[in-house]
Protein backbone atom coordinates (compact mmCIF):
# COMPACT_ATOMS: atom_id res chain seq x y z
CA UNK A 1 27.62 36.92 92.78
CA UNK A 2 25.15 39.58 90.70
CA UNK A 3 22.04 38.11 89.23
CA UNK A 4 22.07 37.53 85.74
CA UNK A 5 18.97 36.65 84.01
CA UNK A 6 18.89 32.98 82.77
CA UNK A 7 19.17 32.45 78.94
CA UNK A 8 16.43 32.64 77.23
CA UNK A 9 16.73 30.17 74.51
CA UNK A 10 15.00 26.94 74.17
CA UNK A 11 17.79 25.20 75.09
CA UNK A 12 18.17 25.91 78.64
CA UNK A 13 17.78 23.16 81.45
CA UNK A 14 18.81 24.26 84.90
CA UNK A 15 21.40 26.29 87.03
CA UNK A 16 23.79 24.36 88.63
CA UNK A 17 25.38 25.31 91.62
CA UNK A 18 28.90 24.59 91.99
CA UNK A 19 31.75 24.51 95.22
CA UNK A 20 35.38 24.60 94.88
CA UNK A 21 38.46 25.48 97.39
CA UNK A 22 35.98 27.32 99.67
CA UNK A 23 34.66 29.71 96.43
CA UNK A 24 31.25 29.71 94.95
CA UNK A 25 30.17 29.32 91.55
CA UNK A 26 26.79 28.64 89.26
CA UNK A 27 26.67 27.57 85.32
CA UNK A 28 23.47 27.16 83.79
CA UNK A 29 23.33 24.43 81.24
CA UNK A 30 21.44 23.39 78.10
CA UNK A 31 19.59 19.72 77.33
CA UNK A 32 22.05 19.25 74.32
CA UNK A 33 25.26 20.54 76.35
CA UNK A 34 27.84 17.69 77.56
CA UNK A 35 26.75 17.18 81.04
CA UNK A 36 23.58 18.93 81.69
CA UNK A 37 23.05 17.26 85.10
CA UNK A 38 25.48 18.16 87.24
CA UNK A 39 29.24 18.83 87.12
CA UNK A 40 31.32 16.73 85.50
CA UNK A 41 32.59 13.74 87.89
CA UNK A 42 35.99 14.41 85.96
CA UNK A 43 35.94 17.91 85.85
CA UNK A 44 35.42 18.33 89.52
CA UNK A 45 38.35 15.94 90.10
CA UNK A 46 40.24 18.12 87.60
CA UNK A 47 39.72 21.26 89.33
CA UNK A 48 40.77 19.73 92.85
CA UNK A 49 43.84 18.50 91.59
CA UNK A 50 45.24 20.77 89.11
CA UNK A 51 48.16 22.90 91.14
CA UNK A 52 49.35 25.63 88.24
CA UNK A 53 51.55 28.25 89.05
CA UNK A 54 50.41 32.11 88.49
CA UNK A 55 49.58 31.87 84.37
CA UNK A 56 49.14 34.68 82.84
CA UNK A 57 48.14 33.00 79.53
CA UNK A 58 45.24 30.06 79.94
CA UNK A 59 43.61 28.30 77.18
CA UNK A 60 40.86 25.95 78.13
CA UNK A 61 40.25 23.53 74.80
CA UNK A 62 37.37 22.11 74.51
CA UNK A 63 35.32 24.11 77.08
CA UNK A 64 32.19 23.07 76.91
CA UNK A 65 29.65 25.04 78.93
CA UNK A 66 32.71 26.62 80.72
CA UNK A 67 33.23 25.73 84.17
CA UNK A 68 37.37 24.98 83.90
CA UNK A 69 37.95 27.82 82.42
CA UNK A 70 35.69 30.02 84.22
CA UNK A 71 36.84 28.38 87.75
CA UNK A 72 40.51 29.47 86.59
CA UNK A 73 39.73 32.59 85.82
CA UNK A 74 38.46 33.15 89.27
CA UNK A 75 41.41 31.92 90.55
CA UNK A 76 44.06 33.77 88.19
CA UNK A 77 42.50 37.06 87.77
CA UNK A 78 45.13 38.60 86.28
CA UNK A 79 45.96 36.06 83.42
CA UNK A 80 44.21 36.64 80.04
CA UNK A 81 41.63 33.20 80.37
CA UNK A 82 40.66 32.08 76.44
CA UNK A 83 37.91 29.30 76.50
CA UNK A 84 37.66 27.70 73.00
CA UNK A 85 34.87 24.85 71.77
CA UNK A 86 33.92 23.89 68.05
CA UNK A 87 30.09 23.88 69.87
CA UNK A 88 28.56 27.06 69.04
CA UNK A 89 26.10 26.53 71.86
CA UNK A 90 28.52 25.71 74.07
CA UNK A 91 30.40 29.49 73.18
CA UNK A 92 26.92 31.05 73.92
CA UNK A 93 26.32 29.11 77.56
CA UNK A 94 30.05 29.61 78.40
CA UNK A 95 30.01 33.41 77.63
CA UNK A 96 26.41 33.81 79.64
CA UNK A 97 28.62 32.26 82.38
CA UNK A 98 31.60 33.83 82.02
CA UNK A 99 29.21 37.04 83.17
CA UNK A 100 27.28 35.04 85.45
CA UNK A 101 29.96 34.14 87.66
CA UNK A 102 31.54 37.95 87.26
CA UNK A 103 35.08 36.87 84.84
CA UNK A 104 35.72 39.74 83.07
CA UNK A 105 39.26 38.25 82.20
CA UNK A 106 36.92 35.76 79.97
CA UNK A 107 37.35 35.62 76.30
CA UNK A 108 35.00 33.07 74.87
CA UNK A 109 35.64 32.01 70.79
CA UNK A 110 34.09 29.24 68.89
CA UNK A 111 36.78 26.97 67.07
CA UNK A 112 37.73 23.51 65.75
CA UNK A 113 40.81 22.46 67.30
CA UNK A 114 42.85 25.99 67.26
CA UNK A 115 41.82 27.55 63.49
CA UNK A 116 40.59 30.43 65.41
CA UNK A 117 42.79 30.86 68.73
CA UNK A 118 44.48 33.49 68.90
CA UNK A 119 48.43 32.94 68.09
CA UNK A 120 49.11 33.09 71.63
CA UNK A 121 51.96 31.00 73.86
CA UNK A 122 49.51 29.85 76.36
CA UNK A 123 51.38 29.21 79.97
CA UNK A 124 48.45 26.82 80.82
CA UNK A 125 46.31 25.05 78.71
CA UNK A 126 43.68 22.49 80.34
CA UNK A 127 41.22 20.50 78.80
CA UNK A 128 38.76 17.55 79.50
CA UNK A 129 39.50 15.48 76.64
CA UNK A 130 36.44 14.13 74.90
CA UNK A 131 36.51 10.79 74.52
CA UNK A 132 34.48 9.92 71.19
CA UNK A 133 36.05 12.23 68.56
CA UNK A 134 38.43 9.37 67.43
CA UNK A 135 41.90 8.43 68.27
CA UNK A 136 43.77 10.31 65.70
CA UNK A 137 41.77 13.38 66.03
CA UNK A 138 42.48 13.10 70.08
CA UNK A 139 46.39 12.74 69.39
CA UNK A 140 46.80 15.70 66.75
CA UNK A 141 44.14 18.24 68.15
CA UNK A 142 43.97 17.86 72.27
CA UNK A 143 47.80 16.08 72.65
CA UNK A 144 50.05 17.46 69.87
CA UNK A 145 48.56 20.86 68.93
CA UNK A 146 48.12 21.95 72.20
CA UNK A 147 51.92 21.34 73.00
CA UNK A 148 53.08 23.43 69.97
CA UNK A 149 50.95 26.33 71.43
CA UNK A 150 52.35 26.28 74.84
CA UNK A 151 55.06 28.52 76.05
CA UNK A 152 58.51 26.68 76.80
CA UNK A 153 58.32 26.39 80.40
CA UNK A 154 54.57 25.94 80.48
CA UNK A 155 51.79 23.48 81.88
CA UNK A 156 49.15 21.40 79.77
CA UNK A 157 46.69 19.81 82.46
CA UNK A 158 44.15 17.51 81.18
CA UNK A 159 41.34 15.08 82.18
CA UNK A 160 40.35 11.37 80.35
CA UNK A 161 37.81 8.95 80.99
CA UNK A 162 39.12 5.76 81.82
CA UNK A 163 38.53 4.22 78.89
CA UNK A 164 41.34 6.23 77.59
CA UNK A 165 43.74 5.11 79.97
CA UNK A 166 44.80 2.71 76.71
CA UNK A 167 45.95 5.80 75.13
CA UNK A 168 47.30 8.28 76.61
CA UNK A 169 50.38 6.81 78.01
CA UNK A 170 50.77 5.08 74.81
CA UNK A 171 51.04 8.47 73.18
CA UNK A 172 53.67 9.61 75.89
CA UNK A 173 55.65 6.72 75.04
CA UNK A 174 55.53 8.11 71.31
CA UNK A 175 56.27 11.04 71.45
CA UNK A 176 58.63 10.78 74.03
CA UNK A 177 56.77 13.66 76.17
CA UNK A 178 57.14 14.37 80.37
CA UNK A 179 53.51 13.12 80.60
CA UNK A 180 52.74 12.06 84.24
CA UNK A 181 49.78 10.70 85.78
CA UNK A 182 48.84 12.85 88.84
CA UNK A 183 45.36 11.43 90.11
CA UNK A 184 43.67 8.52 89.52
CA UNK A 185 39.62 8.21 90.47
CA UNK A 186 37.10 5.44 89.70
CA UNK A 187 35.98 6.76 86.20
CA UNK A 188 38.74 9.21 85.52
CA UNK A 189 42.12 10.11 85.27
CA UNK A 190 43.93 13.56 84.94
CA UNK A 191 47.13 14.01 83.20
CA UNK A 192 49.98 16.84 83.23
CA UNK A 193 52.82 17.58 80.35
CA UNK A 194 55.43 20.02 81.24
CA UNK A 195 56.93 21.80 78.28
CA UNK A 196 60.79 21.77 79.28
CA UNK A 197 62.42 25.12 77.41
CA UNK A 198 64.47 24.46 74.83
């Protein structure tokens, strides 16, 4: 991995190191940032269980300081990796580690919901769901938006607290969608919807 300085902002906290299927990563994170401590006890569990096939489209909603999207980058090198969060510190920490963990394939864009996405048809979109933006806003922007943007054949992966374990399913049942619950751990649960082709 090639040095890159640390921000220099007033924001910054700490560099965190980070392990996942035997490759090596670091984010640096701010005070105000969504987990500024370590990784994510849901991302990590995420990231071990997610099993996507060769995308060459990714979309990773919601990205926070960047450490999905970044991690699948790494992994897909080929695909065209779009991280998106309505946080406009969170765009600035994810694009310092887009280039601190050497993603070139890392496009980094500041938007609420998808206004400024590109008009892609993403083969995988992931996300780690927050919980406190409000039911409706959860089921139109990070359940039913995401699925209009995905490619007919494609993969939407996706991480909850517990707490929303009331939810989800609930909005499966709805909208009669091929949601599955893949992995359950104390705290968290992680979700895929396959888009069947028309």
């Amino acid at each position: 991995m090639k040095t890159v300085a640390t921000p220099v902002d007033v924001y910054y906290k700490k560099r965190i190191p980070y392990t996942c299927r035997g490759q090596t990563f670091a984010f640096d994170v701010a005070h105000t940032l969504f987990s500024s401590y370590q990784i994510d006890e849901g991302t990590d569990l995420f990231l071990r269980t997610i099993a996507p096939c060769s995308p060459q489209t990714i979309l990773d909603l919601g990205c926070g300081c960047g450490v999905i999207g970044i991690v699948l980058a790494r992994w897909f090198p080929q695909a065209r990796v779009i991280l998106a969060d309505r946080d406009l510190l969170a765009v600035r920490y994810a694009r310092h580690n887009a280039a601190l963990n050497q993603t070139p394939n890392v496009e980094v864009i500041g938007s609420v919901g998808f206004e400024h996405i590109p008009a892609l048809p993403f083969d995988l979109i992931v996300s780690n769901i927050p919980a406190k933006i409000g039911d409706e806003a959860i089921e139109r922007e990070f359940i039913l938006d995401p699925l209009e943007h995905l490619h007919p054949g494609g993969d939407y992966w996706f991480v909850v607290v517990s707490g929303l374990n009331r939810l989800i399913p609930a909005l499966g049942r709805r909208h009669n969608l091929r949601l599955k619950e893949v992995k359950k751990r104390a705290g968290h649960t992680v979700y895929h919807i396959h888009k069947v082709p028309a």
